[in-house]
C-alpha atoms as a PDB file:
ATOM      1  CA  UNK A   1      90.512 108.674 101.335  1.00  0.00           C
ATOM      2  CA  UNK A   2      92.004 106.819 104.512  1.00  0.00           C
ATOM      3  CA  UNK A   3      91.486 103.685 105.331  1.00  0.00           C
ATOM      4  CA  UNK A   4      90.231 102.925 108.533  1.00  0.00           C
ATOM      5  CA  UNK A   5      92.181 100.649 110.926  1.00  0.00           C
ATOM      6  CA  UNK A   6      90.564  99.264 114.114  1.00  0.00           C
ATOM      7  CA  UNK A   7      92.158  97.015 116.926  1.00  0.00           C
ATOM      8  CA  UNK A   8      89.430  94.436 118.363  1.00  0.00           C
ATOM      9  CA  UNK A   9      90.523  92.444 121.025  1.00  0.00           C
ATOM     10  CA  UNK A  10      88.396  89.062 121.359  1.00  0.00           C
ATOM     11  CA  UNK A  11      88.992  86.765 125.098  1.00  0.00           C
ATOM     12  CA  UNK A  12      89.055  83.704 125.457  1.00  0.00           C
ATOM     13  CA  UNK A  13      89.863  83.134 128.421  1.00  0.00           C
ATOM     14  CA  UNK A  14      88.472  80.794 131.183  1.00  0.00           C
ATOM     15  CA  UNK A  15      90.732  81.235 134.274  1.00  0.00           C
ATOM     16  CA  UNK A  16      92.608  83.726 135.908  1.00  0.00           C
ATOM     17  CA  UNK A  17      95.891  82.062 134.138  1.00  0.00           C
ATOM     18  CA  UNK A  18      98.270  84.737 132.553  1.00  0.00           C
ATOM     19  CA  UNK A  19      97.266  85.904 129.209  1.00  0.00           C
ATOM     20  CA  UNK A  20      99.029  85.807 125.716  1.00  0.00           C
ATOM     21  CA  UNK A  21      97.741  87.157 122.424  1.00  0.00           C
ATOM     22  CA  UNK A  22      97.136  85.693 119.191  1.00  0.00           C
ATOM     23  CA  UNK A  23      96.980  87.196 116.091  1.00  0.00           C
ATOM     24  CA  UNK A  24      93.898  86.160 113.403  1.00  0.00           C
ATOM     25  CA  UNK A  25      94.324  87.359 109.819  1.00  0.00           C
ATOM     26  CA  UNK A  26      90.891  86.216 108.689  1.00  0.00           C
ATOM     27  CA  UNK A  27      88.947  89.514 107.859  1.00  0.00           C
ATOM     28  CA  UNK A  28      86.021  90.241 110.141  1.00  0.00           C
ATOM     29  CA  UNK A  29      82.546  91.363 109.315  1.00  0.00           C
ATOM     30  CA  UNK A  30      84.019  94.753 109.633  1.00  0.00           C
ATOM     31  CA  UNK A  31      86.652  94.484 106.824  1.00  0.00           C
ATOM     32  CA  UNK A  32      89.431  94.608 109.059  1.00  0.00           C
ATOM     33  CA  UNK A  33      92.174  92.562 107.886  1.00  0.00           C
ATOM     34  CA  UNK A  34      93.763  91.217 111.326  1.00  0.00           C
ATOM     35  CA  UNK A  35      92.480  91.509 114.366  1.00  0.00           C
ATOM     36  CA  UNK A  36      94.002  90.387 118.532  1.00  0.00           C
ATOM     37  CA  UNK A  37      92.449  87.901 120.672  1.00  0.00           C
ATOM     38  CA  UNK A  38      93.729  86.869 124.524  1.00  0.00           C
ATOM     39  CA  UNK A  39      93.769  83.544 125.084  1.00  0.00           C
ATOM     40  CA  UNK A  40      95.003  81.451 128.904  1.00  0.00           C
ATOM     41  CA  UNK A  41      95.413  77.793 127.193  1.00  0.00           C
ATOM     42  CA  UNK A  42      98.681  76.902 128.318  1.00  0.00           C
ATOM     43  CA  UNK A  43      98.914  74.523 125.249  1.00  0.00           C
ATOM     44  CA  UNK A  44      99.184  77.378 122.544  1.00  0.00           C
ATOM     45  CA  UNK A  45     102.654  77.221 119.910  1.00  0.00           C
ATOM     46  CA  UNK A  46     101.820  79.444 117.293  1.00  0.00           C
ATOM     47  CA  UNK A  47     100.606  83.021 117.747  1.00  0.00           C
ATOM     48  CA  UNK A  48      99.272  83.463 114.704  1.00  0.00           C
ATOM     49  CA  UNK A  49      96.310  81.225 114.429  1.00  0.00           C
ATOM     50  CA  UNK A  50      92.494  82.280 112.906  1.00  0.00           C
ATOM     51  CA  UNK A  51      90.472  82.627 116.176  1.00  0.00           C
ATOM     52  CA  UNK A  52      87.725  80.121 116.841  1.00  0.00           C
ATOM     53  CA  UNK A  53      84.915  82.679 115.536  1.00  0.00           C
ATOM     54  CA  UNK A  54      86.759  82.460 111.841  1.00  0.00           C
ATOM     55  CA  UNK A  55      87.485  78.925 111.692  1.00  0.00           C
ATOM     56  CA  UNK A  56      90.160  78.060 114.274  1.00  0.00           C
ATOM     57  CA  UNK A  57      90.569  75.621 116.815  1.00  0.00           C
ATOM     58  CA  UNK A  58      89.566  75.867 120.616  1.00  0.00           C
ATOM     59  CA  UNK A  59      91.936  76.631 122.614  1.00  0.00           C
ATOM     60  CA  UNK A  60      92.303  74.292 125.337  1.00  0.00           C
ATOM     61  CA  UNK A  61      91.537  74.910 128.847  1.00  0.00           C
ATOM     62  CA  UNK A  62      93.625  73.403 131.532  1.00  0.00           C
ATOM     63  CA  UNK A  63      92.381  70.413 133.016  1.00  0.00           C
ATOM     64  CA  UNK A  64      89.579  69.941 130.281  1.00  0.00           C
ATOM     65  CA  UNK A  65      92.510  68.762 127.919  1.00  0.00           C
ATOM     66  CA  UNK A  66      90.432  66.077 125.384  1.00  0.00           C
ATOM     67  CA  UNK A  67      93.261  63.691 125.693  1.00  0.00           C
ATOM     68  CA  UNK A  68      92.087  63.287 129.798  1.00  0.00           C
ATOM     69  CA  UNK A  69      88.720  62.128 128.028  1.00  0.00           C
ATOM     70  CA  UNK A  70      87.206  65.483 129.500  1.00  0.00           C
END
């Protein structure tokens, strides 16, 4: 039997800032091992991160940054 492979793409995105992609290796509801997800924050250093829906952190949208106290 094959396996099945699927590519979901999640967004977070908040402006109309370029785009990057991250990489989540937490397995969805689906049983798909890794899935994409866009993301603006111009704050981001690693690529492969869990999303927020499995666990990860926020990413942080420009000129909400916490450290502003916004």
């Amino acid at each position: 039997m094959m396996t099945k492979e699927a590519t979901v793409t999640r967004i977070y995105t908040v402006s109309g800032r370029p785009v990057h992609v991250h990489t989540c290796d937490v397995p969805d509801e689906t049983g798909v091992s890794s899935h994409l997800w866009n993301c603006d924050s111009p704050y981001c250093e690693t690529m492969k991160v869990p999303c927020p829906e499995h666990g990860g952190p926020e990413p942080i949208v420009l000129g909400r940054e916490p450290w502003r106290g916004r």
